[in-house]
N, C-alpha and C. Protein backbone atom coordinates (compact mmCIF):
# COMPACT_ATOMS: atom_id res chain seq x y z
N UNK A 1 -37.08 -4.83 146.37
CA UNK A 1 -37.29 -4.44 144.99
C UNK A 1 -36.60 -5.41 144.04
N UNK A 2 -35.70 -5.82 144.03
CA UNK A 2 -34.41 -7.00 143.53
C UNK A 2 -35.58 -7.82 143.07
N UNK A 3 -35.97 -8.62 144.23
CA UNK A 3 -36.72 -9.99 143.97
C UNK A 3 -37.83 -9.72 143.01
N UNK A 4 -38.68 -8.53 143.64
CA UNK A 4 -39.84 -8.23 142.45
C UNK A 4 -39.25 -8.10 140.88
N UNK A 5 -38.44 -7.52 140.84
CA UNK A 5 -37.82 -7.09 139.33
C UNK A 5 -36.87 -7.99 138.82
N UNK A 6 -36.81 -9.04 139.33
CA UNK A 6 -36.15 -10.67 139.41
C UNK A 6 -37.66 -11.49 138.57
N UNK A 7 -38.68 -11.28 139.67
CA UNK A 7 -39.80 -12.23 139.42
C UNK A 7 -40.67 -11.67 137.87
N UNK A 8 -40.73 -10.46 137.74
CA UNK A 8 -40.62 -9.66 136.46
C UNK A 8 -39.85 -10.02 135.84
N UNK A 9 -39.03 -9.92 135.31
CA UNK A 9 -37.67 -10.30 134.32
C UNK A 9 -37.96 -12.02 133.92
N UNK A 10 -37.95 -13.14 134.97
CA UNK A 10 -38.64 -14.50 134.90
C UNK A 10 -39.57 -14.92 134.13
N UNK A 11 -40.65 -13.74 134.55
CA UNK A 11 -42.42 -14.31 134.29
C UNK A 11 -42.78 -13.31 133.16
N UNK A 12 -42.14 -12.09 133.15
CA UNK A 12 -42.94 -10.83 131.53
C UNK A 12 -41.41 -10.22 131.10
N UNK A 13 -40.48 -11.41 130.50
CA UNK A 13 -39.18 -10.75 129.96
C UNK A 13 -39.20 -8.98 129.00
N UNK A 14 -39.70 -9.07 128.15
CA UNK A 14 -40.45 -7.88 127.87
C UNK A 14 -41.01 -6.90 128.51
N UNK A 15 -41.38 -7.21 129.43
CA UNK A 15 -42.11 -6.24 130.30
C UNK A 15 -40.93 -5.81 131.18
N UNK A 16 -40.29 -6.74 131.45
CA UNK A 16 -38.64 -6.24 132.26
C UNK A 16 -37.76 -5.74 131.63
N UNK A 17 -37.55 -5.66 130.47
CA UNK A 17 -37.25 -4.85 129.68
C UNK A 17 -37.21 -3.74 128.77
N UNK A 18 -38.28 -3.34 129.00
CA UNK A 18 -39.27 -2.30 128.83
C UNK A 18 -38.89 -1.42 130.07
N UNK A 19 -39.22 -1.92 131.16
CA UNK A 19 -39.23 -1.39 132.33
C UNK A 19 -37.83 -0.78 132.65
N UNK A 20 -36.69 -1.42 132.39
CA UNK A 20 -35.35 -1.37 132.62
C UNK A 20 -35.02 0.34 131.46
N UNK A 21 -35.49 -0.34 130.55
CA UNK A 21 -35.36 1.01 129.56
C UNK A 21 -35.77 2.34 129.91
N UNK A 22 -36.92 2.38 130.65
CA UNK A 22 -37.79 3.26 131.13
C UNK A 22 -36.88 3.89 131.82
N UNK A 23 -36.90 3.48 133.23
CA UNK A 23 -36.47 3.67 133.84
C UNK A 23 -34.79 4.10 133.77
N UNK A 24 -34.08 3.87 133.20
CA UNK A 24 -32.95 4.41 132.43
C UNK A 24 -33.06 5.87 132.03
N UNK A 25 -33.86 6.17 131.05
CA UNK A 25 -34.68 7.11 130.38
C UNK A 25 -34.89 8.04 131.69
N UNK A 26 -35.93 7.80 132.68
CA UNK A 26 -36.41 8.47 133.62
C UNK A 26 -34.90 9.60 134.55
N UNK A 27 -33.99 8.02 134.66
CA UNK A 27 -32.78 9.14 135.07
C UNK A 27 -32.25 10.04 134.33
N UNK A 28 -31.99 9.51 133.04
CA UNK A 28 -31.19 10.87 132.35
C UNK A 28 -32.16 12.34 131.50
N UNK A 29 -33.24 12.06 132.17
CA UNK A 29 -34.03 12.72 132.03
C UNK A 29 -34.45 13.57 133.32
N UNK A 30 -33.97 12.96 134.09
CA UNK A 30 -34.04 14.28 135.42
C UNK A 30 -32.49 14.57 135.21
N UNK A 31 -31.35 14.13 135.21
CA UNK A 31 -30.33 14.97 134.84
C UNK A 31 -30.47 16.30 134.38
N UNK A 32 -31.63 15.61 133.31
CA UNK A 32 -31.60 17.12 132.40
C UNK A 32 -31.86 18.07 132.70
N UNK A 33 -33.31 17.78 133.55
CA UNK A 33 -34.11 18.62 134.26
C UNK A 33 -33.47 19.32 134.80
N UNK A 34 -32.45 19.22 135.28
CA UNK A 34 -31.24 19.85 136.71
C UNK A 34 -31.49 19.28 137.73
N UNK A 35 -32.26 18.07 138.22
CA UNK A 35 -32.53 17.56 139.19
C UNK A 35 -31.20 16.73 139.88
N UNK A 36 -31.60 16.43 141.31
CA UNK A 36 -29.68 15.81 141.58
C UNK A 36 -30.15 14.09 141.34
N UNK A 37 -29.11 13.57 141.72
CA UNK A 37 -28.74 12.56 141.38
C UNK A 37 -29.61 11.61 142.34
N UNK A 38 -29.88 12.16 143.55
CA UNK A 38 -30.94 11.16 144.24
C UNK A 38 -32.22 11.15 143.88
N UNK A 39 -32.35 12.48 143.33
CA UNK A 39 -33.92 11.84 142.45
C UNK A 39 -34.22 11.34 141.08
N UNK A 40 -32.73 11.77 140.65
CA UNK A 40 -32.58 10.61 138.99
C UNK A 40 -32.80 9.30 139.52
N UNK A 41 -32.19 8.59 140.84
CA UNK A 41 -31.98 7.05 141.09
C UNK A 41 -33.51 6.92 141.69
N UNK A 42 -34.20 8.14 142.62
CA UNK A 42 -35.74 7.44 142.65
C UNK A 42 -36.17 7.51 141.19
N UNK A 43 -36.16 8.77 140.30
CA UNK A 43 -37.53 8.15 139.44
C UNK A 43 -36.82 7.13 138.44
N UNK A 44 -35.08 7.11 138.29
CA UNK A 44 -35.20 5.93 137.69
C UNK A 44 -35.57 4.19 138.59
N UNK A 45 -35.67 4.41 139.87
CA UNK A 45 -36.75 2.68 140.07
C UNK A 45 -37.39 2.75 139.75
N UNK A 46 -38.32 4.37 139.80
CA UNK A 46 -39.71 4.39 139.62
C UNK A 46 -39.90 3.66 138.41
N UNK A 47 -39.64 3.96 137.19
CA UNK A 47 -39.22 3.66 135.95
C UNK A 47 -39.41 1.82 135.97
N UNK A 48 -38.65 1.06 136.22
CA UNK A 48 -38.23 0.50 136.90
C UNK A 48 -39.26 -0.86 137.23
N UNK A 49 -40.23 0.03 138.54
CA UNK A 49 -41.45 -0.85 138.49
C UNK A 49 -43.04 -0.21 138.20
N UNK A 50 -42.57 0.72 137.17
CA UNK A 50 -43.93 1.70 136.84
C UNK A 50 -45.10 0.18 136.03
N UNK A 51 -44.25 -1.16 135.80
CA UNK A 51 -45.12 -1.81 134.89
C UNK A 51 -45.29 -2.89 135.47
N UNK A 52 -45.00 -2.91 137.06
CA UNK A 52 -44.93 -4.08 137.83
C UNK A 52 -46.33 -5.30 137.89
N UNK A 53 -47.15 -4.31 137.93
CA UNK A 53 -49.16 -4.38 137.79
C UNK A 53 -48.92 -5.98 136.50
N UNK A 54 -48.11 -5.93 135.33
CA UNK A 54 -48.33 -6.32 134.35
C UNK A 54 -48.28 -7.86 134.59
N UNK A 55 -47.83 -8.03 136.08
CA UNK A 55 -47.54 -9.52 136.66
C UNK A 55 -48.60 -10.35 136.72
N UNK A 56 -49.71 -9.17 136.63
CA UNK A 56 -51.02 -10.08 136.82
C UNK A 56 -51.97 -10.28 135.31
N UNK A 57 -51.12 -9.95 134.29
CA UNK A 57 -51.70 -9.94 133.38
C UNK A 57 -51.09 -11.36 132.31
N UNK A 58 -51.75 -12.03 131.42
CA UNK A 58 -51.59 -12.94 130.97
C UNK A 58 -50.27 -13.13 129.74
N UNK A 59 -49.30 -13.87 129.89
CA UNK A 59 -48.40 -13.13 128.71
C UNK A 59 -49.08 -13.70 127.44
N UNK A 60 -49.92 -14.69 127.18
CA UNK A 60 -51.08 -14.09 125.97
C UNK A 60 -51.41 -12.68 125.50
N UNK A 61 -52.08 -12.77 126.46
CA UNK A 61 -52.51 -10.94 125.82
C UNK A 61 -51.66 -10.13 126.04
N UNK A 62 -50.70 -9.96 126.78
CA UNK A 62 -49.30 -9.09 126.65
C UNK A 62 -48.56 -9.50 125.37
N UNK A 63 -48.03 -10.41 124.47
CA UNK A 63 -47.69 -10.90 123.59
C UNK A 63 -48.66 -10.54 122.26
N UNK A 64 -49.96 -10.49 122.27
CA UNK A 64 -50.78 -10.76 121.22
C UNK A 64 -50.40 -10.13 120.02
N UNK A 65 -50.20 -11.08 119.11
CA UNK A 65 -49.54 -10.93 117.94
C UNK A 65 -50.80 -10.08 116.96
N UNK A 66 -51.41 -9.40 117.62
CA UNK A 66 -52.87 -8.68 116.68
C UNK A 66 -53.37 -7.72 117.89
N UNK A 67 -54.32 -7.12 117.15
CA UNK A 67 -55.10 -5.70 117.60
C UNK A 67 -55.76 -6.22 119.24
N UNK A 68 -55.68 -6.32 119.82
CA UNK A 68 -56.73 -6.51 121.68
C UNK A 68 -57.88 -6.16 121.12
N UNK A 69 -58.80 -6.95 121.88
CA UNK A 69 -59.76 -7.03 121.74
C UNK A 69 -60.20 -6.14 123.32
N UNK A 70 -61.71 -5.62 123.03
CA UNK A 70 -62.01 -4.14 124.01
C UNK A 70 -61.72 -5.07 125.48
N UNK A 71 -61.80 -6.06 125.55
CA UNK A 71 -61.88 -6.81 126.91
C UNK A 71 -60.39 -7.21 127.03
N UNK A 72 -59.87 -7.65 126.45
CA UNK A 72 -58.22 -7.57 126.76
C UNK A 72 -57.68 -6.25 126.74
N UNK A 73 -58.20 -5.06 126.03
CA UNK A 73 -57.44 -3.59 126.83
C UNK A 73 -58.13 -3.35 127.81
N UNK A 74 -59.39 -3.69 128.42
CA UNK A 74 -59.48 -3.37 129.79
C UNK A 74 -58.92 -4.39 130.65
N UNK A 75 -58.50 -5.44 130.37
CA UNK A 75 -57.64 -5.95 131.22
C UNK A 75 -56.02 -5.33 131.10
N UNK A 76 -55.69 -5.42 130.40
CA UNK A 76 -53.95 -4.42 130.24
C UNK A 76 -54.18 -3.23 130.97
N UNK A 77 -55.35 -2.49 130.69
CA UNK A 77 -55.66 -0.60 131.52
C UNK A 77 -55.43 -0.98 132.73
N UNK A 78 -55.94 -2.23 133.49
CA UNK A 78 -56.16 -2.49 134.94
C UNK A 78 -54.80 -2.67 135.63
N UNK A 79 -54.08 -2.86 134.96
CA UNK A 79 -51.87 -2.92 135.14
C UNK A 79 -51.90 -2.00 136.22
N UNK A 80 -51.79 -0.57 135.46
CA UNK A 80 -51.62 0.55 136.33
C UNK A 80 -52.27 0.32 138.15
N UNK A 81 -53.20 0.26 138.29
CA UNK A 81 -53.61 0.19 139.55
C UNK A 81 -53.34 -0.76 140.08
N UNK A 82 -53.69 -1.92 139.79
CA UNK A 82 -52.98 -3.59 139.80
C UNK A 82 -51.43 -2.93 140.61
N UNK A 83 -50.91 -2.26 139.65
CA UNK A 83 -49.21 -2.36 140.06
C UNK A 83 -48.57 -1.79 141.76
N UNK A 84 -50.22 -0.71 141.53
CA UNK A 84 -49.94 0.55 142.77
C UNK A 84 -50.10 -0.31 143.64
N UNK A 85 -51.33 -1.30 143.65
CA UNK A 85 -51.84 -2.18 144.46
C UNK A 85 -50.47 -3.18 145.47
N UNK A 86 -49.94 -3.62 144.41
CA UNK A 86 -49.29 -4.41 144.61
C UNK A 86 -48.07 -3.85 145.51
N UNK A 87 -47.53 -2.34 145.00
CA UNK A 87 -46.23 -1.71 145.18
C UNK A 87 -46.60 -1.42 146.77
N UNK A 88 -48.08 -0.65 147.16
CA UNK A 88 -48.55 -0.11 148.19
C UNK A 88 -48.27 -1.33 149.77
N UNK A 89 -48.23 -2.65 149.43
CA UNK A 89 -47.71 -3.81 150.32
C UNK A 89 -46.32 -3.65 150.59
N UNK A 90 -45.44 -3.36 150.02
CA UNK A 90 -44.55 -3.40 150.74
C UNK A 90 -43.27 -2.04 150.91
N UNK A 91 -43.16 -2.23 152.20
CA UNK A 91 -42.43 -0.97 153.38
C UNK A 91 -41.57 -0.40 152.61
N UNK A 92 -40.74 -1.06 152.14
CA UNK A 92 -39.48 -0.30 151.08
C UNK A 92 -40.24 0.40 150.22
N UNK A 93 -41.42 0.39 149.65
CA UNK A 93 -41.94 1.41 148.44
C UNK A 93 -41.99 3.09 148.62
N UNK A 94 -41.30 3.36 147.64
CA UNK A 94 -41.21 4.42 148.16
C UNK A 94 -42.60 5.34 147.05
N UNK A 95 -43.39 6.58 147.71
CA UNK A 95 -44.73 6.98 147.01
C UNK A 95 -44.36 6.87 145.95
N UNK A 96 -43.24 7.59 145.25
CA UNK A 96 -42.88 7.93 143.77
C UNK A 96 -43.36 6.24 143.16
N UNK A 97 -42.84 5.33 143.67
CA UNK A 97 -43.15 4.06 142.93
C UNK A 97 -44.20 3.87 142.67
N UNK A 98 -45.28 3.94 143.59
CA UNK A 98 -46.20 3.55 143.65
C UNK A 98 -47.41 4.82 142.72
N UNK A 99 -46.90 6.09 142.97
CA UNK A 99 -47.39 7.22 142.03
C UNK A 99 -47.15 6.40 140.28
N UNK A 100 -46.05 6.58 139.97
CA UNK A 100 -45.53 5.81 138.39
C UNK A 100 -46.15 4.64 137.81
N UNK A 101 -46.51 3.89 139.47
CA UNK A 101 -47.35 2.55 138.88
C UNK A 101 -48.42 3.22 138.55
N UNK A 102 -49.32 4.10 139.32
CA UNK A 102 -50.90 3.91 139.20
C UNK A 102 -51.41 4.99 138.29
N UNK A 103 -50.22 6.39 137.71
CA UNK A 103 -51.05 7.52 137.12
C UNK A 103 -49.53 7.41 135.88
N UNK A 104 -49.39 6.55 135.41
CA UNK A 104 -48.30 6.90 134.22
C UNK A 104 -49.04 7.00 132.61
N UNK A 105 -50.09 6.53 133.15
CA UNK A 105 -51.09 6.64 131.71
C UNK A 105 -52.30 7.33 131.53
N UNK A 106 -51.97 8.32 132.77
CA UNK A 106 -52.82 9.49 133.23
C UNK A 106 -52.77 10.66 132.73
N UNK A 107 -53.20 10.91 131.33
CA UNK A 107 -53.08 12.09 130.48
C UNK A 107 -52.92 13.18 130.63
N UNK A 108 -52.22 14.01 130.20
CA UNK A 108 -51.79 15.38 131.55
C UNK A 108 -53.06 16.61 130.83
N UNK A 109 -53.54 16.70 129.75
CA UNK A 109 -55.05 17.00 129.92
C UNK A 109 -56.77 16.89 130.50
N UNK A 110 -56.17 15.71 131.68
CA UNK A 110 -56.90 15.18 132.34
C UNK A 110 -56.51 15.36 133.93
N UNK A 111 -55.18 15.89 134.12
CA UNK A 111 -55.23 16.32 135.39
C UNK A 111 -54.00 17.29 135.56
N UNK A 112 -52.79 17.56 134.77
CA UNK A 112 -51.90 18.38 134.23
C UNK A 112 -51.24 18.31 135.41
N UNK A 113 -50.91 19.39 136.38
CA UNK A 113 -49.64 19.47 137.74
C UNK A 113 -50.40 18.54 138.72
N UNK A 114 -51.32 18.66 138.89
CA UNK A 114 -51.90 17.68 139.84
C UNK A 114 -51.65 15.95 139.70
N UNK A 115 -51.39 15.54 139.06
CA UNK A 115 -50.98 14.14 138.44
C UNK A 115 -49.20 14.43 138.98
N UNK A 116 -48.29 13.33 139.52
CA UNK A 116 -47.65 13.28 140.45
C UNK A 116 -46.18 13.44 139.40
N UNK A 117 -44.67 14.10 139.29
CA UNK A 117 -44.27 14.53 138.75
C UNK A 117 -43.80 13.33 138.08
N UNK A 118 -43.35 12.60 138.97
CA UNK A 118 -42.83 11.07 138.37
C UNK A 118 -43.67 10.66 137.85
N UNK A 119 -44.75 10.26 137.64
CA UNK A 119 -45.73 9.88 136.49
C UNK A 119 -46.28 10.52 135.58
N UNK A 120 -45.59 12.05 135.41
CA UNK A 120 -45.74 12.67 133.87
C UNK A 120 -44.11 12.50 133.44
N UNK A 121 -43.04 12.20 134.29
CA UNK A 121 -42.00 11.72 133.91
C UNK A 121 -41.78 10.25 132.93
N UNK A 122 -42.35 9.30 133.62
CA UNK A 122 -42.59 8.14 133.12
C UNK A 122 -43.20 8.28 132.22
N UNK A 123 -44.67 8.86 131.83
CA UNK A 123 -45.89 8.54 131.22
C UNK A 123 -44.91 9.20 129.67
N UNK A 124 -43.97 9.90 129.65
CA UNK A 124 -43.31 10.62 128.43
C UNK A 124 -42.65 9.31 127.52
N UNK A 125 -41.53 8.83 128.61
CA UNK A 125 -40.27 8.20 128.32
C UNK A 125 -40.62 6.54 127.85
N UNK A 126 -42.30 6.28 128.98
CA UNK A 126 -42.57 5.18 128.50
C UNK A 126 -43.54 4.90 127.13
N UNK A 127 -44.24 5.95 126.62
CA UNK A 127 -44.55 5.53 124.95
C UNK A 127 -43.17 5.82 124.22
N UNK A 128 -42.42 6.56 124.41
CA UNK A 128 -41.45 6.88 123.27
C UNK A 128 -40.64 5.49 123.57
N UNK A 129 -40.78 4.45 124.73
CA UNK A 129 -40.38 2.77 124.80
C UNK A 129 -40.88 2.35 123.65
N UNK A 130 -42.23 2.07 124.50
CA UNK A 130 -43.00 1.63 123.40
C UNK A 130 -43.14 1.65 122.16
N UNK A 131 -42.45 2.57 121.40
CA UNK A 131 -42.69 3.03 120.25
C UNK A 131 -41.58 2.32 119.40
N UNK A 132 -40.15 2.80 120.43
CA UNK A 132 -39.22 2.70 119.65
C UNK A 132 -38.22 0.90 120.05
N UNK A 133 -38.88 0.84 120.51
CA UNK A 133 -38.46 -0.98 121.10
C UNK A 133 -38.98 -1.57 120.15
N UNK A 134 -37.97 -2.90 119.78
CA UNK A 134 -38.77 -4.31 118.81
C UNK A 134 -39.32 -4.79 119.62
N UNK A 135 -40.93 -5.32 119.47
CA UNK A 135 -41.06 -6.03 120.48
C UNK A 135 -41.39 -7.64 119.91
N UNK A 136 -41.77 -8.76 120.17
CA UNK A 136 -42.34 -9.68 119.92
C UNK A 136 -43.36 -9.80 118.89
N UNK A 137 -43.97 -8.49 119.22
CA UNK A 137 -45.09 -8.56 117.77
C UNK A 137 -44.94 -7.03 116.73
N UNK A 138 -44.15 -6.89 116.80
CA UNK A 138 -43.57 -5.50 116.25
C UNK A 138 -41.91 -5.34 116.10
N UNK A 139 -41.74 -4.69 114.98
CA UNK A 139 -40.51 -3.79 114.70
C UNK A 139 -40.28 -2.22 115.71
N UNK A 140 -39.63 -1.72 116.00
CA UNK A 140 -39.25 -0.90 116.75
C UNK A 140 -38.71 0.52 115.32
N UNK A 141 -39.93 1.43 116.30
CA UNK A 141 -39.52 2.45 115.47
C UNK A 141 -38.60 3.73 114.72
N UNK A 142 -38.07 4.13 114.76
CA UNK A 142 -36.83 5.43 115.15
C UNK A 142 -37.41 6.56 115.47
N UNK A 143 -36.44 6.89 116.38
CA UNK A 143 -37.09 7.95 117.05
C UNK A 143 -37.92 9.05 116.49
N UNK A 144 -37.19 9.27 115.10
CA UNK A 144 -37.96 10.49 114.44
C UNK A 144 -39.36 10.09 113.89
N UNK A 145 -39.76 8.69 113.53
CA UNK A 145 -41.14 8.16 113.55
C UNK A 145 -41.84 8.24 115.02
N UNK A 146 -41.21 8.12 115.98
CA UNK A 146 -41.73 8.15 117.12
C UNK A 146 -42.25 9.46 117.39
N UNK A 147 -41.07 10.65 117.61
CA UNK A 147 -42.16 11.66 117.84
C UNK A 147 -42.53 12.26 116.84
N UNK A 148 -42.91 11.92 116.08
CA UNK A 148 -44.39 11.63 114.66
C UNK A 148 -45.36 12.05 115.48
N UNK A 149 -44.96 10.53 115.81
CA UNK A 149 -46.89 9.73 116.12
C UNK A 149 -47.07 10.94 117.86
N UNK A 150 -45.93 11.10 118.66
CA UNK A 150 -45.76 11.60 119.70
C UNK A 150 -46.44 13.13 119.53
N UNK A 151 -45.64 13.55 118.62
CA UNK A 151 -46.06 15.52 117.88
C UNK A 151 -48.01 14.93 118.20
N UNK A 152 -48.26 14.19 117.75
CA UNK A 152 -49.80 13.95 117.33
C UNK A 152 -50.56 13.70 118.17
N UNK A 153 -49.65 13.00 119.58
CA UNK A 153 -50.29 12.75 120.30
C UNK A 153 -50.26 14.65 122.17
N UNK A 154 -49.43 14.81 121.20
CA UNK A 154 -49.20 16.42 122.38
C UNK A 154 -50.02 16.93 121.44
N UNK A 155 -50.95 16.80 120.59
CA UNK A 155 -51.53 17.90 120.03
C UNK A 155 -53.07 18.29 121.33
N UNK A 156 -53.06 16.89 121.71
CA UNK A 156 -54.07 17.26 122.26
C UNK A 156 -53.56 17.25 124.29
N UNK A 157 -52.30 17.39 124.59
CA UNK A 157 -51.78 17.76 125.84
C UNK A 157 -51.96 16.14 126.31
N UNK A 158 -50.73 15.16 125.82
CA UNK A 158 -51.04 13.84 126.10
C UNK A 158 -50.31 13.76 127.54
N UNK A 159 -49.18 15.21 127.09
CA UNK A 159 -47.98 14.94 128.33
C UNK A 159 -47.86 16.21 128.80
N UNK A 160 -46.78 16.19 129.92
CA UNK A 160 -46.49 17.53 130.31
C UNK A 160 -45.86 18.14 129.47
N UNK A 161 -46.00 19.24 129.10
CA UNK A 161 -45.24 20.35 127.35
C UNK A 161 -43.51 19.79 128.00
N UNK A 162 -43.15 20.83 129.21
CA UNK A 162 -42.33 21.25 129.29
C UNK A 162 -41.64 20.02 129.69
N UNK A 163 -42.10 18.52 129.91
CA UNK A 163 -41.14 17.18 130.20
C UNK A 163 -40.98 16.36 128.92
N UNK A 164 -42.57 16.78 127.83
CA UNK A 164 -42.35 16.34 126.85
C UNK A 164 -41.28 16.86 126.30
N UNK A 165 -41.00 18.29 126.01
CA UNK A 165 -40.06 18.99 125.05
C UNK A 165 -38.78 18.90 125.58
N UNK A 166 -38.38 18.58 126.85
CA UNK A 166 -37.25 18.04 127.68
C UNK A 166 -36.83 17.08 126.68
N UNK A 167 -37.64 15.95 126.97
CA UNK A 167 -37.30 14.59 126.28
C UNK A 167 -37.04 14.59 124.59
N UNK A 168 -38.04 15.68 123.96
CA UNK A 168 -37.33 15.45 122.76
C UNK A 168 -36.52 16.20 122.67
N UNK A 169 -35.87 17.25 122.89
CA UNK A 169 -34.92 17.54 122.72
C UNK A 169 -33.47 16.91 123.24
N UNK A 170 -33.58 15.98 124.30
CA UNK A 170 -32.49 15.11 124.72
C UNK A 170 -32.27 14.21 123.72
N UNK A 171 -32.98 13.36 122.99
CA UNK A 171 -33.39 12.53 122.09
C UNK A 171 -32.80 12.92 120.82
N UNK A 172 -33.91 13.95 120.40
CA UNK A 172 -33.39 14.74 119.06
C UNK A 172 -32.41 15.52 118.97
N UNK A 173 -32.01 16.61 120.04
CA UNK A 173 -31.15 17.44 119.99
C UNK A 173 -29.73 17.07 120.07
N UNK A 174 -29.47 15.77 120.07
CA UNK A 174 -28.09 15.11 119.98
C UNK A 174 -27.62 15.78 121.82
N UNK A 175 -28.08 16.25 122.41
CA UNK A 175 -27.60 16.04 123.89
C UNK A 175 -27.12 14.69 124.57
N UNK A 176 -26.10 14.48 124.76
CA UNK A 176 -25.34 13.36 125.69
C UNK A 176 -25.79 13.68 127.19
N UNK A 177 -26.79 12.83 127.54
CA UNK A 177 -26.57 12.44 129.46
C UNK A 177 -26.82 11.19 129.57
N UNK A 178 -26.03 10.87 130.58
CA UNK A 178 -25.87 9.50 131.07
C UNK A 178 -25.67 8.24 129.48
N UNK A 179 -25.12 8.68 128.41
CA UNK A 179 -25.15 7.56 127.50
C UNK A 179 -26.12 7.40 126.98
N UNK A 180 -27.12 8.34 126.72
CA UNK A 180 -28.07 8.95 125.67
C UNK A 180 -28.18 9.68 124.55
N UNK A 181 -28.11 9.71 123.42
CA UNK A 181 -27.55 10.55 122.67
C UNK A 181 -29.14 10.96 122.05
């Protein structure tokens, strides 16, 4: 796992950092849950290399300083499976990894408990990244703009209720775990 998230960090700095965040997120977010500590450290790898897929994607269009065009988001959509693909080769992977790579952008109105727990874990922690990270072609938002756009996007069951409302309330509710406020 080292070397992959070595060769990540090298080749999609952003994307390794993103990932690192995530995955951070993912642990103190099963803390919360009451979960123990060995499955905070799986779903935080999961976290980790949920964006591993992105290796095969161009840092052009990962970078693009403007809107994607419909053929560069179906190349970015293709990450997810790309990643599982990739994770599914080697022996150390453990499912959860390879679950996070391939269903984290798997809408939980589209498959709700059936969609794998670590990837309605991830699929939470990683837009509220996205949202609230500077990135290269963006300012980084605050959290309370984040779950804005987030409130808007559970209107229509984007996430799991009860991992979404976990997370904002860790976030918002001024709860301390693991150096989260």
């Amino acid at each position: 796992m080292k070397n992959l998230l070595k060769l990540l960090k090298e080749e999609r700095r952003e994307a390794y950092d993103h990932s690192i965040r995530v995955g951070d997120y993912a642990f103190s977010l099963a803390l919360m849950l009451g979960k123990n500590v060995e499955t905070a450290e799986i779903w935080q790898e999961s976290g980790y290399l949920h964006d591993i897929g992105k290796l095969t994607i161009s840092e052009e269009i990962l970078n693009a300083p403007r809107k994607l065009t419909a053929e560069e988001r179906i190349v970015v959509s293709a990450h997810s499976g790309s990643g599982a693909d990739m994770l599914s080769k080697f022996a150390w992977a453990k499912k959860e990894y390879i679950d996070a790579a391939k269903y984290h952008h798997q809408y939980f109105n589209d498959g709700g408990k059936d969609i794998p727990l670590v990837a309605r874990i991830i699929a939470v922690v990683d837009v509220y990244d996205a949202l609230t990270a500077k990135r290269c072609y963006k300012e980084g938002m605050s959290s309370e703009q984040a779950f804005e756009i987030m409130d808007k996007m559970q209107e229509n069951l984007q996430f799991d209720p009860e991992i979404y409302n976990a997370w904002k309330e860790l976030i918002l509710g001024n709860i301390t775990v693991v150096g989260i406020a």
